[in-house]
PDB file of N, CA and C in Angstrom:
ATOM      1  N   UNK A   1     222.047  39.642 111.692  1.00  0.00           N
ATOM      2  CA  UNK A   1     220.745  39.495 112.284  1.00  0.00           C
ATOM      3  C   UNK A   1     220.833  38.469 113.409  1.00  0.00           C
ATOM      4  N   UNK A   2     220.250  38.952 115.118  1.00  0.00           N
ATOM      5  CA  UNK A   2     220.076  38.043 115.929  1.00  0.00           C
ATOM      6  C   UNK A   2     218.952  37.023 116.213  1.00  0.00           C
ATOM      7  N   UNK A   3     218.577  36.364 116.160  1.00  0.00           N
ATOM      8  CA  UNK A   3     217.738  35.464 116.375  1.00  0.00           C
ATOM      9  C   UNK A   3     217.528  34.529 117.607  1.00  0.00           C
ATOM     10  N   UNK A   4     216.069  35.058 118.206  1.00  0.00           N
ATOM     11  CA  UNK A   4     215.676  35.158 119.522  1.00  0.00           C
ATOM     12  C   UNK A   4     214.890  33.895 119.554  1.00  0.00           C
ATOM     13  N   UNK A   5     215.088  33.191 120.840  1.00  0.00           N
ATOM     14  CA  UNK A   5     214.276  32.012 121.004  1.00  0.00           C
ATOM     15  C   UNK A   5     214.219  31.459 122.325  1.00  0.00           C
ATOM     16  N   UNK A   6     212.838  32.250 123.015  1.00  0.00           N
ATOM     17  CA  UNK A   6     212.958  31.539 124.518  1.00  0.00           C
ATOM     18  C   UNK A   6     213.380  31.021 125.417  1.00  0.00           C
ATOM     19  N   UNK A   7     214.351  31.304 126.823  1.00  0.00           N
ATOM     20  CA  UNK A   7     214.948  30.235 127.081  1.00  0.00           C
ATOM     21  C   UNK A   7     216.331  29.775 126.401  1.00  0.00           C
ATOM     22  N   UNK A   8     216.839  29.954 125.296  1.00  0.00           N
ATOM     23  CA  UNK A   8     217.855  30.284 124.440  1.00  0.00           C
ATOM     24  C   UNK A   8     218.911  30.840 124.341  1.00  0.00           C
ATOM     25  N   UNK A   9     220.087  31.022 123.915  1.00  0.00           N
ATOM     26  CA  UNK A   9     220.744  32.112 123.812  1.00  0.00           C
ATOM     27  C   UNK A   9     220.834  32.555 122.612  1.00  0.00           C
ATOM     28  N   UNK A  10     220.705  34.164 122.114  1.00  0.00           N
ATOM     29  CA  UNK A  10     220.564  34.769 120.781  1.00  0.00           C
ATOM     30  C   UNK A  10     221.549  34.061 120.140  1.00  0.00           C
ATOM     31  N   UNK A  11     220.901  33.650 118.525  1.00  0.00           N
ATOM     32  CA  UNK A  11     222.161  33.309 117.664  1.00  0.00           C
ATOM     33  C   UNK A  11     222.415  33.966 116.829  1.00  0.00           C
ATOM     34  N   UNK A  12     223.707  34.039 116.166  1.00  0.00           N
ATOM     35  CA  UNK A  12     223.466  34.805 114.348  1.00  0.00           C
ATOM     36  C   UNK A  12     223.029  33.800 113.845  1.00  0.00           C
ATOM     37  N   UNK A  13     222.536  34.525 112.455  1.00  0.00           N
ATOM     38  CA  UNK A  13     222.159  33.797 111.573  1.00  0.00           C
ATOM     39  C   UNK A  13     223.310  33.022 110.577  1.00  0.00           C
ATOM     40  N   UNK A  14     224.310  33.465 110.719  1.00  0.00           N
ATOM     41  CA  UNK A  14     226.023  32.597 110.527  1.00  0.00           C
ATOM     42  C   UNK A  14     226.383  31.871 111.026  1.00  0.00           C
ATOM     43  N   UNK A  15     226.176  31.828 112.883  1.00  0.00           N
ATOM     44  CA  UNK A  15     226.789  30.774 113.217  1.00  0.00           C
ATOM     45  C   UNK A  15     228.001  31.529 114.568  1.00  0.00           C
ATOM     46  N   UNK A  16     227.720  33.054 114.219  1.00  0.00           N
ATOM     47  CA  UNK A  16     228.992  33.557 114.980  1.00  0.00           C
ATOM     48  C   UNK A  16     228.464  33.439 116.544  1.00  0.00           C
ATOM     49  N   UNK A  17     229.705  33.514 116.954  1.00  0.00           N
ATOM     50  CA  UNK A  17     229.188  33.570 118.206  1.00  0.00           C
ATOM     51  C   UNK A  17     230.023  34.696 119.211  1.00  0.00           C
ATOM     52  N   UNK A  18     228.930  35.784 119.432  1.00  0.00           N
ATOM     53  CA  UNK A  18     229.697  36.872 120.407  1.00  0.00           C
ATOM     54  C   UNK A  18     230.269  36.264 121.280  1.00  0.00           C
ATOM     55  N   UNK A  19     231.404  37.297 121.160  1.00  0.00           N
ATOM     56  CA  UNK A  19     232.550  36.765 122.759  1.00  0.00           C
ATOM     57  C   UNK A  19     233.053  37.947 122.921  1.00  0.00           C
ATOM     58  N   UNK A  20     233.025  38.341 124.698  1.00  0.00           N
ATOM     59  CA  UNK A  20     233.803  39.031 125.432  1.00  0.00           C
ATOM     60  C   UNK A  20     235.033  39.129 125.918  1.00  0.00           C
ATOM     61  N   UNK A  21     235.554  39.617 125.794  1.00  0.00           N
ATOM     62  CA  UNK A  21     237.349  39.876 126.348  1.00  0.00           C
ATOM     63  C   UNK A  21     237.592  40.715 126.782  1.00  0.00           C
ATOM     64  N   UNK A  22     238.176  41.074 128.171  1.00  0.00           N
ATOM     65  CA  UNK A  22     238.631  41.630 128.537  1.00  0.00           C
ATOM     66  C   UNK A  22     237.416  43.075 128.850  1.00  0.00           C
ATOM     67  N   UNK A  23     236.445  42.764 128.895  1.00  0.00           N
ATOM     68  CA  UNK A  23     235.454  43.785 129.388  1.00  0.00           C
ATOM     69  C   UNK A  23     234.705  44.146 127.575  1.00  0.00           C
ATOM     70  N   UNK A  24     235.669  43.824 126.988  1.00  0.00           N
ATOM     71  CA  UNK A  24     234.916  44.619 125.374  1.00  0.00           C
ATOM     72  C   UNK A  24     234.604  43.304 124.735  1.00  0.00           C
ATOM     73  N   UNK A  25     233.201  43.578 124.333  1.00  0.00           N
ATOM     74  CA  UNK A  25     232.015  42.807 123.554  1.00  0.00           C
ATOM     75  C   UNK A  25     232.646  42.933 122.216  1.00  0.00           C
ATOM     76  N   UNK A  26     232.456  41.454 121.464  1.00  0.00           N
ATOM     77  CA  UNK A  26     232.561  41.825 119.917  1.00  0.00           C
ATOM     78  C   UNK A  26     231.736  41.011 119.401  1.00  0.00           C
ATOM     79  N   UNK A  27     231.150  40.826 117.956  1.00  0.00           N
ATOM     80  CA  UNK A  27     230.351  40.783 117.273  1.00  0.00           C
ATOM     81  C   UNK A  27     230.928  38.503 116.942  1.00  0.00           C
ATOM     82  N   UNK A  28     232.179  38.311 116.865  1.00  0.00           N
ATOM     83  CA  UNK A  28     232.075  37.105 116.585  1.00  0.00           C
ATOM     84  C   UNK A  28     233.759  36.662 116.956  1.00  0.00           C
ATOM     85  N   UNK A  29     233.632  35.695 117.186  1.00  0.00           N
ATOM     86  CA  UNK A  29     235.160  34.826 117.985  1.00  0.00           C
ATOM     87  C   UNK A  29     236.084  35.597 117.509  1.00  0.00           C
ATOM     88  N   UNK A  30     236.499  35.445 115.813  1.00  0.00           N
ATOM     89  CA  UNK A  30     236.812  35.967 114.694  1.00  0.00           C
ATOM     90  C   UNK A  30     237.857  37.564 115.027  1.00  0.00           C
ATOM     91  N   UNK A  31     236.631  37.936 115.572  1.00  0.00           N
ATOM     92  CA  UNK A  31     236.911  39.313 115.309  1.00  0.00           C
ATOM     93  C   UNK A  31     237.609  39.712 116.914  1.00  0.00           C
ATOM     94  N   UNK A  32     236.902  39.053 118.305  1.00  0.00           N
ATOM     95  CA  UNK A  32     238.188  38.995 118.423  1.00  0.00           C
ATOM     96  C   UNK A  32     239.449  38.465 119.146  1.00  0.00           C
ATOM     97  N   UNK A  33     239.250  37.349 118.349  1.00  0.00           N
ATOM     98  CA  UNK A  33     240.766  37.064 117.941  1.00  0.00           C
ATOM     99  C   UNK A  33     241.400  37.845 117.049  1.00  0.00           C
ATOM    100  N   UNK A  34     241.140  38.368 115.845  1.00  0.00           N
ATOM    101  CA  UNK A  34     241.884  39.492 115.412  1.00  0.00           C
ATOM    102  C   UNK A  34     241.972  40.702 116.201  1.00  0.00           C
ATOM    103  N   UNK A  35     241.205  41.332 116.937  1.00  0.00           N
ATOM    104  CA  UNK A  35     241.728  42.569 118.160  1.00  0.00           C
ATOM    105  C   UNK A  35     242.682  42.087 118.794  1.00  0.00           C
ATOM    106  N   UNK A  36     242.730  40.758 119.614  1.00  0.00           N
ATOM    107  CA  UNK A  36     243.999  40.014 120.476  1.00  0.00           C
ATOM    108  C   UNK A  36     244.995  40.262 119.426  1.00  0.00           C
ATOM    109  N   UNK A  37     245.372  39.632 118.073  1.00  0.00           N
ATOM    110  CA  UNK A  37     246.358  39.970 117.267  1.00  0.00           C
ATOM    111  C   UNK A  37     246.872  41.652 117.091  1.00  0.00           C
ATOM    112  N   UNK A  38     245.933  42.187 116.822  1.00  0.00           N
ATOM    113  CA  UNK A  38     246.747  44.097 116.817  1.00  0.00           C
ATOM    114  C   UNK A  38     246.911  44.532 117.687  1.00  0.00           C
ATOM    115  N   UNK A  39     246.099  44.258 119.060  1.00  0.00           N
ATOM    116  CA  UNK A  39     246.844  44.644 120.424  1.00  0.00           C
ATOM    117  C   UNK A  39     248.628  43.778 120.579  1.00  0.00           C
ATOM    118  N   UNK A  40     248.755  42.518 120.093  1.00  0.00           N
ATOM    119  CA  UNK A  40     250.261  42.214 119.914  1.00  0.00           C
ATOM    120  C   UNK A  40     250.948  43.049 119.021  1.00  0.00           C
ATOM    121  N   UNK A  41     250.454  43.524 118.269  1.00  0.00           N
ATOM    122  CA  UNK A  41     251.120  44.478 116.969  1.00  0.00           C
ATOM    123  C   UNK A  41     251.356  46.132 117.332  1.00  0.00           C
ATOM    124  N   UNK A  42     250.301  46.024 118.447  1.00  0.00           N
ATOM    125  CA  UNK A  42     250.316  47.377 119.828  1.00  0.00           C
ATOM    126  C   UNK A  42     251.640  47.249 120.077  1.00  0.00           C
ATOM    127  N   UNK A  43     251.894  46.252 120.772  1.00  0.00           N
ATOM    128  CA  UNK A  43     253.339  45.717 122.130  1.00  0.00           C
ATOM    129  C   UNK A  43     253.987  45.432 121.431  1.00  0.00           C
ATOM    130  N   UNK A  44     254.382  45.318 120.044  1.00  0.00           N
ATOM    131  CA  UNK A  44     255.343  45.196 119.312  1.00  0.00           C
ATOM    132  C   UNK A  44     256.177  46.589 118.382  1.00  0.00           C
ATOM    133  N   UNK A  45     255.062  47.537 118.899  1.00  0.00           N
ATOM    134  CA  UNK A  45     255.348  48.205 118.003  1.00  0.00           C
ATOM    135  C   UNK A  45     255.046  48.910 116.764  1.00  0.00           C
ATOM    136  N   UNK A  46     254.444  47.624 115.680  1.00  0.00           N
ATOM    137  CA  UNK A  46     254.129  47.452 114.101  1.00  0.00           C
ATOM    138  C   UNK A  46     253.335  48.806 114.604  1.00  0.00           C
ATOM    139  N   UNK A  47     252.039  48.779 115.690  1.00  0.00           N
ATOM    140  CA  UNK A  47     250.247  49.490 115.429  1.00  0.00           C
ATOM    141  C   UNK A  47     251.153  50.811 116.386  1.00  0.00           C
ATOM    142  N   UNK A  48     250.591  51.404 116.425  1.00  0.00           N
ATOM    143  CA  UNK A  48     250.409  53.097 117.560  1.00  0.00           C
ATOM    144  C   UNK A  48     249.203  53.032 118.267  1.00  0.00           C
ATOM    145  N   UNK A  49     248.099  52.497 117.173  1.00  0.00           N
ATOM    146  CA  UNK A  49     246.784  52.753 118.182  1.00  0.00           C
ATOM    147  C   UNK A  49     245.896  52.002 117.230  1.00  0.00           C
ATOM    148  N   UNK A  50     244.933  51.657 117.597  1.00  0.00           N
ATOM    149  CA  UNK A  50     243.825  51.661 117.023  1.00  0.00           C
ATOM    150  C   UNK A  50     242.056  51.629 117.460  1.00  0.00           C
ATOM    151  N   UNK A  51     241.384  52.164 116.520  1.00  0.00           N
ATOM    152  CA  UNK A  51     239.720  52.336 117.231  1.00  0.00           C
ATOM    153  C   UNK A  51     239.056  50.850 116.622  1.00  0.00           C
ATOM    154  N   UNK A  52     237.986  50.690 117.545  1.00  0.00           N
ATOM    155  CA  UNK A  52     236.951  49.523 117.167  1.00  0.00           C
ATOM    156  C   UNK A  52     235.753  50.642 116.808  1.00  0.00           C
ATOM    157  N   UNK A  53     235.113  50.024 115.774  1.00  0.00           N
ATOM    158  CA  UNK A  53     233.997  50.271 115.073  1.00  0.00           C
ATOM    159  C   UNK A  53     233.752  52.133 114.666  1.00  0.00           C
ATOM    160  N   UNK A  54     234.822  52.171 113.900  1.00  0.00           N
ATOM    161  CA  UNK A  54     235.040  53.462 113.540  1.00  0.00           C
ATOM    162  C   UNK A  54     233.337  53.635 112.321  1.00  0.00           C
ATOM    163  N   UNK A  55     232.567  54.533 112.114  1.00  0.00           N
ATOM    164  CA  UNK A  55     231.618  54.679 111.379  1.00  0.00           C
ATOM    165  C   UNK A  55     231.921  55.537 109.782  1.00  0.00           C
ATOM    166  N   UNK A  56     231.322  55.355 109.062  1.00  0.00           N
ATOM    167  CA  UNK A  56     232.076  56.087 107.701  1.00  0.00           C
ATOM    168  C   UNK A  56     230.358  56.093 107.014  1.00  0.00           C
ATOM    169  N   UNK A  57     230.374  57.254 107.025  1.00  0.00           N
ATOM    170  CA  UNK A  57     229.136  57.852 106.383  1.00  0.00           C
ATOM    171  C   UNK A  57     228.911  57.674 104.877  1.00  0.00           C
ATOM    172  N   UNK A  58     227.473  57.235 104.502  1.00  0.00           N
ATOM    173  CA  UNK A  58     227.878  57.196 102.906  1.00  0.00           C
ATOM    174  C   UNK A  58     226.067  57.994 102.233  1.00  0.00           C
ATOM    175  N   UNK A  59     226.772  57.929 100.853  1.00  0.00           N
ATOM    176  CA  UNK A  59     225.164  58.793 100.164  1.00  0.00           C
ATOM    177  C   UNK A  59     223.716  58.141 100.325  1.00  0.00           C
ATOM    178  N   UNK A  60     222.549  58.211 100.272  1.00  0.00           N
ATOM    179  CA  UNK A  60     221.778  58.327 100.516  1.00  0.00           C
ATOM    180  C   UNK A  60     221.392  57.388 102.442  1.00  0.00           C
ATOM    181  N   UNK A  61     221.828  58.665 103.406  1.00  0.00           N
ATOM    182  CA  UNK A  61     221.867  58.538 104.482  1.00  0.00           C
ATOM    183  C   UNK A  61     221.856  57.130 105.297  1.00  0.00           C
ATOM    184  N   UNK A  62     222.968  55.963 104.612  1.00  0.00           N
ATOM    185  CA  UNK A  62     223.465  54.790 105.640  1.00  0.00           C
ATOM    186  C   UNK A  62     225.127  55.143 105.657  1.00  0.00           C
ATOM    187  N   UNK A  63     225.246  54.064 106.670  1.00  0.00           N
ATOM    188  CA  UNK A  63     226.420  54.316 107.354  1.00  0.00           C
ATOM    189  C   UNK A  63     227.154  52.834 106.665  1.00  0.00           C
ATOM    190  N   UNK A  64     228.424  52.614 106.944  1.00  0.00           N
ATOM    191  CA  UNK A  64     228.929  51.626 107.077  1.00  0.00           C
ATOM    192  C   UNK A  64     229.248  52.130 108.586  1.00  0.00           C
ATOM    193  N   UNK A  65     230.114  50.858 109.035  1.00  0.00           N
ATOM    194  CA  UNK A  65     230.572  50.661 110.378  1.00  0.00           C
ATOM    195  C   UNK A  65     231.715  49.433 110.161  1.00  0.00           C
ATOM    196  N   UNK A  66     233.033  49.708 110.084  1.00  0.00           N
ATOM    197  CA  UNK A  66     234.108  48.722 109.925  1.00  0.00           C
ATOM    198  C   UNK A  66     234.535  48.037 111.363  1.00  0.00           C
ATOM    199  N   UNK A  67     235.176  47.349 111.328  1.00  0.00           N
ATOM    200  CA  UNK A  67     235.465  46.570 112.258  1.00  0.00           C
ATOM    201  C   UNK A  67     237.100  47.492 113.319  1.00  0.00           C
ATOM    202  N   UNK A  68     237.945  47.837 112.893  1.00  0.00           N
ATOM    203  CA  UNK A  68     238.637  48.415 113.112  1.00  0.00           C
ATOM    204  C   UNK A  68     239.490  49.535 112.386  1.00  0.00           C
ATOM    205  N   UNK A  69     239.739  50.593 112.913  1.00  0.00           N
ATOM    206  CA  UNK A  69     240.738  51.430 112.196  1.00  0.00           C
ATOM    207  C   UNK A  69     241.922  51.384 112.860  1.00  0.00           C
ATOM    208  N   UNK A  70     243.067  51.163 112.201  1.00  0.00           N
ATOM    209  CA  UNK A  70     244.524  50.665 112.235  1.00  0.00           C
ATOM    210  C   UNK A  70     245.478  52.186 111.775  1.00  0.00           C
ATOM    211  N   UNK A  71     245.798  52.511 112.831  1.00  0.00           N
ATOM    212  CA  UNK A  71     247.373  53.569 112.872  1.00  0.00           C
ATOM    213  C   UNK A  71     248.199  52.615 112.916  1.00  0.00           C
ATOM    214  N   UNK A  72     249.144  52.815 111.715  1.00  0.00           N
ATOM    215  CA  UNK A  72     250.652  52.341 111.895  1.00  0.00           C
ATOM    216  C   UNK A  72     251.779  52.690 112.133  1.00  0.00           C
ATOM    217  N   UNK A  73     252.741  52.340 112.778  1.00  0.00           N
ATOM    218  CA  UNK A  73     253.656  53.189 113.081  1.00  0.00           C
ATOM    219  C   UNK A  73     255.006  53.692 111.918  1.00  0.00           C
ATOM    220  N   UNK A  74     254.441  53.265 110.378  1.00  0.00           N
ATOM    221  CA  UNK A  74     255.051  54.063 109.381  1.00  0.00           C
ATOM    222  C   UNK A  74     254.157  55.000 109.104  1.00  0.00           C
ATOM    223  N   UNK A  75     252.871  55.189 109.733  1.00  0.00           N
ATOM    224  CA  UNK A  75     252.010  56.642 109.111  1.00  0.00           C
ATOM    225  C   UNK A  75     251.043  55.958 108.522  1.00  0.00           C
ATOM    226  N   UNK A  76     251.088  54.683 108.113  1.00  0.00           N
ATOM    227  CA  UNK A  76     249.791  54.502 107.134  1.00  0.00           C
ATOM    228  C   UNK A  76     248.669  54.440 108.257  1.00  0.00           C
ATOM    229  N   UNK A  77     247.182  54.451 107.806  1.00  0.00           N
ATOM    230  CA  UNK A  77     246.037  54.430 108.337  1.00  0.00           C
ATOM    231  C   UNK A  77     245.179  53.382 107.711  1.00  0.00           C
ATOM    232  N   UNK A  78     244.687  52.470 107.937  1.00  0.00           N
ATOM    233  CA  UNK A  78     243.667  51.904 107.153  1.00  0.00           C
ATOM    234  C   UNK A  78     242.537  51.189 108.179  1.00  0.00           C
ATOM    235  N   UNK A  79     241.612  50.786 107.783  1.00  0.00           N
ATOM    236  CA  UNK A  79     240.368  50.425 108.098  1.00  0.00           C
ATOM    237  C   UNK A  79     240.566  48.648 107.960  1.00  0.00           C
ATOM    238  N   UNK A  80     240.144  47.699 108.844  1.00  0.00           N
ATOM    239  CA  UNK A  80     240.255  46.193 108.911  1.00  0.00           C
ATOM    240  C   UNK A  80     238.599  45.526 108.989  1.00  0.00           C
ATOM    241  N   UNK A  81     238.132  44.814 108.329  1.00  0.00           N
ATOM    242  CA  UNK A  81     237.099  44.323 108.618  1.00  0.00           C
ATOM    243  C   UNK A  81     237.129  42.781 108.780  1.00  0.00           C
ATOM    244  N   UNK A  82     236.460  42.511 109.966  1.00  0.00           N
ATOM    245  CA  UNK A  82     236.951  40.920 109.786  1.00  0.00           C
ATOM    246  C   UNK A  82     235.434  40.074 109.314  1.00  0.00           C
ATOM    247  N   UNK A  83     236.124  38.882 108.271  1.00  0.00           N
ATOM    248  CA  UNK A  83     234.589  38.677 107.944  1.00  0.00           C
ATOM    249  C   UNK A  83     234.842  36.947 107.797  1.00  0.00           C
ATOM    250  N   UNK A  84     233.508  36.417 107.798  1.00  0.00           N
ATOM    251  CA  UNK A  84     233.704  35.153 107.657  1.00  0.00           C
ATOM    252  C   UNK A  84     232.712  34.596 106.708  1.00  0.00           C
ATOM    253  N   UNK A  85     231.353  35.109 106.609  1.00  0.00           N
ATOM    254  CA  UNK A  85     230.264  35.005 105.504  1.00  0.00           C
ATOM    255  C   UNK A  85     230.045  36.469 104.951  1.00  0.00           C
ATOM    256  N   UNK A  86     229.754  36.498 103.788  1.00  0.00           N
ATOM    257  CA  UNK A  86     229.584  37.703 103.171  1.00  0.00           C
ATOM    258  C   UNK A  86     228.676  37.889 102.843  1.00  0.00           C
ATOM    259  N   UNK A  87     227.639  39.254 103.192  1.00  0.00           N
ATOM    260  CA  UNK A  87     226.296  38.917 102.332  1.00  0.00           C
ATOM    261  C   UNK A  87     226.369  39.799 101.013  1.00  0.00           C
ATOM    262  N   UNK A  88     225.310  39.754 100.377  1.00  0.00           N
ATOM    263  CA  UNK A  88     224.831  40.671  99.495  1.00  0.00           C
ATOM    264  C   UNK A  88     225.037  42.173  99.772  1.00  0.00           C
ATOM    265  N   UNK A  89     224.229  42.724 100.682  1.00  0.00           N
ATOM    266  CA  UNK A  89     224.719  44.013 101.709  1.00  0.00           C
ATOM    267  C   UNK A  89     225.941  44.092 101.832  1.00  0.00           C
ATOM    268  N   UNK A  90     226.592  43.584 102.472  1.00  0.00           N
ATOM    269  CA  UNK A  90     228.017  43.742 102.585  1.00  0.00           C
ATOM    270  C   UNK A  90     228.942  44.460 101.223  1.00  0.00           C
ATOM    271  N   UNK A  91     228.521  43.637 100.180  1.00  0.00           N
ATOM    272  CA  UNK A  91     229.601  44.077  99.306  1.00  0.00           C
ATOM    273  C   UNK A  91     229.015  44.969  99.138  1.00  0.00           C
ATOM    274  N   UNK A  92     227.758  45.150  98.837  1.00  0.00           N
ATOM    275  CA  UNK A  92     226.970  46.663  98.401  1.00  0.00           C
ATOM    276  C   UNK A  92     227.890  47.881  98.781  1.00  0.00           C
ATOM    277  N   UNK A  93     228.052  47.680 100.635  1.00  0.00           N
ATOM    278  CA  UNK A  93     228.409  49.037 101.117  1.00  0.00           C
ATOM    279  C   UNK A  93     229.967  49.199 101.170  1.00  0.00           C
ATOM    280  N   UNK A  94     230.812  47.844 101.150  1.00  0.00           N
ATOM    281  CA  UNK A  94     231.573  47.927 100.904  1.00  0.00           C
ATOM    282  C   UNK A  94     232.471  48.291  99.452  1.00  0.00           C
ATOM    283  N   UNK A  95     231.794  48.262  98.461  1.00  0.00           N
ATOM    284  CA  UNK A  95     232.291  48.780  97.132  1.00  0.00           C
ATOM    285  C   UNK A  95     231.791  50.253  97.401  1.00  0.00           C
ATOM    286  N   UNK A  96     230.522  51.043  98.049  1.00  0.00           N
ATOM    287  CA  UNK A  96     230.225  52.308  98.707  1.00  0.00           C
ATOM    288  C   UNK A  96     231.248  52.822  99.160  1.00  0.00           C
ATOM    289  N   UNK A  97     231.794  52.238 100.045  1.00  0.00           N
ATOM    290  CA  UNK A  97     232.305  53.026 101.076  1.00  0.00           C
ATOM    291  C   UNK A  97     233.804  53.454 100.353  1.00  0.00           C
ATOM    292  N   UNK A  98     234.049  52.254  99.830  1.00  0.00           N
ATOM    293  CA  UNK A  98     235.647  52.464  98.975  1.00  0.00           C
ATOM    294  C   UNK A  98     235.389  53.569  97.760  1.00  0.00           C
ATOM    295  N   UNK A  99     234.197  53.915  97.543  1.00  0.00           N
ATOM    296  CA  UNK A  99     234.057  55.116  96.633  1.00  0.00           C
ATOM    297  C   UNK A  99     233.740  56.366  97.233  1.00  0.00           C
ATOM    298  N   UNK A 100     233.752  56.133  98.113  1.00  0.00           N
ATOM    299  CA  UNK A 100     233.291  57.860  98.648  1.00  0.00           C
ATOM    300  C   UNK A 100     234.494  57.952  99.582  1.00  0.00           C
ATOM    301  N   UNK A 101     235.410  57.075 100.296  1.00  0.00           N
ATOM    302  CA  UNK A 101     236.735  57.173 101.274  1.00  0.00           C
ATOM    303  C   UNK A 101     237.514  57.202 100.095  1.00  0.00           C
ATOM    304  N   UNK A 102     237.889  57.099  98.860  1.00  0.00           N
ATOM    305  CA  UNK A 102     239.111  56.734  98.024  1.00  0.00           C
ATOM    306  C   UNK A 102     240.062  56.867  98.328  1.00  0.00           C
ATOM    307  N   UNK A 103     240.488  58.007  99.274  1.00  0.00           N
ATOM    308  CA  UNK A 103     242.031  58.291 100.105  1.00  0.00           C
ATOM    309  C   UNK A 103     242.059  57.567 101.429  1.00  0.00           C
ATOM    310  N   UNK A 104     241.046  56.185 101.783  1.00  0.00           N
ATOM    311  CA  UNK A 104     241.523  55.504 102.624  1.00  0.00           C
ATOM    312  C   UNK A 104     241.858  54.268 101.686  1.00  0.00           C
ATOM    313  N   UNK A 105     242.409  53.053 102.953  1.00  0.00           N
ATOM    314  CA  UNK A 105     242.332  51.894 102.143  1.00  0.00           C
ATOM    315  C   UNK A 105     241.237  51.152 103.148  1.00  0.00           C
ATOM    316  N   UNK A 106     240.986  49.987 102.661  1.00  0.00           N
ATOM    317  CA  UNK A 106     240.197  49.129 103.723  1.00  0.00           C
ATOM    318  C   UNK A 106     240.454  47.703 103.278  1.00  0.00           C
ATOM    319  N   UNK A 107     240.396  47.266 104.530  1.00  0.00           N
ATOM    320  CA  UNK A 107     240.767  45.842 104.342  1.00  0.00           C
ATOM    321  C   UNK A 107     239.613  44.592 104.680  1.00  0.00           C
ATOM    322  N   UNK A 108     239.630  43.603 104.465  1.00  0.00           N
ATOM    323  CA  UNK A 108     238.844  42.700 104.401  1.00  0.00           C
ATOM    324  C   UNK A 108     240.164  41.368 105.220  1.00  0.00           C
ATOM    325  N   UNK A 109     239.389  40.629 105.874  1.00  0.00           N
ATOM    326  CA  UNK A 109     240.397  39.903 107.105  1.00  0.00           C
ATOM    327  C   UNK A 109     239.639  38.703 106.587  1.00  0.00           C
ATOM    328  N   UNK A 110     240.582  37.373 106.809  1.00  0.00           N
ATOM    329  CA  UNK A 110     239.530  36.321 107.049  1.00  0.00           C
ATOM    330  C   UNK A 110     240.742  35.449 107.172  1.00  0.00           C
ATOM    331  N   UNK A 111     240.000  34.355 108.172  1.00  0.00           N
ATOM    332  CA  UNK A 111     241.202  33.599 108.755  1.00  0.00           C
ATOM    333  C   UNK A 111     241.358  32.695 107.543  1.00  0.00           C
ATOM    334  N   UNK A 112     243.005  32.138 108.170  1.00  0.00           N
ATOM    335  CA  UNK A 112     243.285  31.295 107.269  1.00  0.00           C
ATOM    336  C   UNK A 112     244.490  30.344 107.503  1.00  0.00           C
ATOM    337  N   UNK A 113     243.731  28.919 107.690  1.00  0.00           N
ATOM    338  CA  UNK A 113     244.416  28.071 108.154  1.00  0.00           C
ATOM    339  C   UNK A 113     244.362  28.894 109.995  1.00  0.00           C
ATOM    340  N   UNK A 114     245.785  28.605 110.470  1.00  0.00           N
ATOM    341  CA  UNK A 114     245.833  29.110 112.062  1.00  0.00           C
ATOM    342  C   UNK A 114     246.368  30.873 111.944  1.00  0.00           C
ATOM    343  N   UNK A 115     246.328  31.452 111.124  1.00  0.00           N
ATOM    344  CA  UNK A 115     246.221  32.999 110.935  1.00  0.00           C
ATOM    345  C   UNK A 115     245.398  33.952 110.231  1.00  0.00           C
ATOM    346  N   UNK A 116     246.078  34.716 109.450  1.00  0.00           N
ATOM    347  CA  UNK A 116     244.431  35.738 108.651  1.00  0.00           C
ATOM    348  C   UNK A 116     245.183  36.051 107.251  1.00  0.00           C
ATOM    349  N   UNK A 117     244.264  36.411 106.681  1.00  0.00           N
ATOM    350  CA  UNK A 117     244.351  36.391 104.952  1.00  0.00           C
ATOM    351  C   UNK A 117     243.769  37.863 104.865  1.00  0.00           C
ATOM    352  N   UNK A 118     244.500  39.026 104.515  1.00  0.00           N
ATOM    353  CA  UNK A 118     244.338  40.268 104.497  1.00  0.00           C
ATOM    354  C   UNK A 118     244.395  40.429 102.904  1.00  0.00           C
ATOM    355  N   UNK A 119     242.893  41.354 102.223  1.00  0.00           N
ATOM    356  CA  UNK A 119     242.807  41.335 100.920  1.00  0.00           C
ATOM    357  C   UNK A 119     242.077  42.957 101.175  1.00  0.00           C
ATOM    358  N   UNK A 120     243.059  44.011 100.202  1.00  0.00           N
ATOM    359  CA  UNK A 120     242.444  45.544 100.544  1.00  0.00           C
ATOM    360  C   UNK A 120     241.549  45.168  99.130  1.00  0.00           C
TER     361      UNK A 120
END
């Protein structure tokens, strides 16, 4: 949720703060600085490709929306979300989404220390 205040610049209600790179908008520092990291994992090789804000449909007509989907260059596929506060919602759709995708994996990101702490 953004929060508007005259004169201001929108805040989250977390604390995040959107930042632009390279022409593409993201939702919080966080996140990306983790895109800067898999674009190195691009030029290295590890990734093949990957999409920002891939959507994954769930039962009674909401969506999730993950943070990234990750091609690897052994074949695996998985989904990355980068997070730093968690709400209530969140896990809701995220225990959702891992039940209706079961043949994906998804990941949950969160920094740690000066890198990231990856928990599927």
């Amino acid at each position: 949720m953004t929060h508007f205040h005259p004169g201001r610049k929108a805040t989250h209600k977390f604390g995040a703060v959107r930042t632009e790179r390279a022409g593409i908008k993201f939702d919080s520092k966080a996140e990306a600085d983790y895109h800067d990291m898999l674009q190195l994992t691009v030029q290295a090789g590890g990734l093949v490709g990957l999409m920002r804000q891939p959507v994954f449909y769930l039962p009674g007509r909401t969506r999730y929306v993950a943070d990234f989907l990750c091609f690897w260059a052994d074949g695996r596929v998985d989904t990355r979300d980068v997070k730093g506060m968690e709400t209530e919602g969140f896990g809701i759709k995220w225990r959702e989404v891992q039940a209706a995708y079961s043949f994906m994996t998804f990941v949950k990101v969160k920094r740690s220390g000066k890198g990231w702490k990856e928990e599927a």
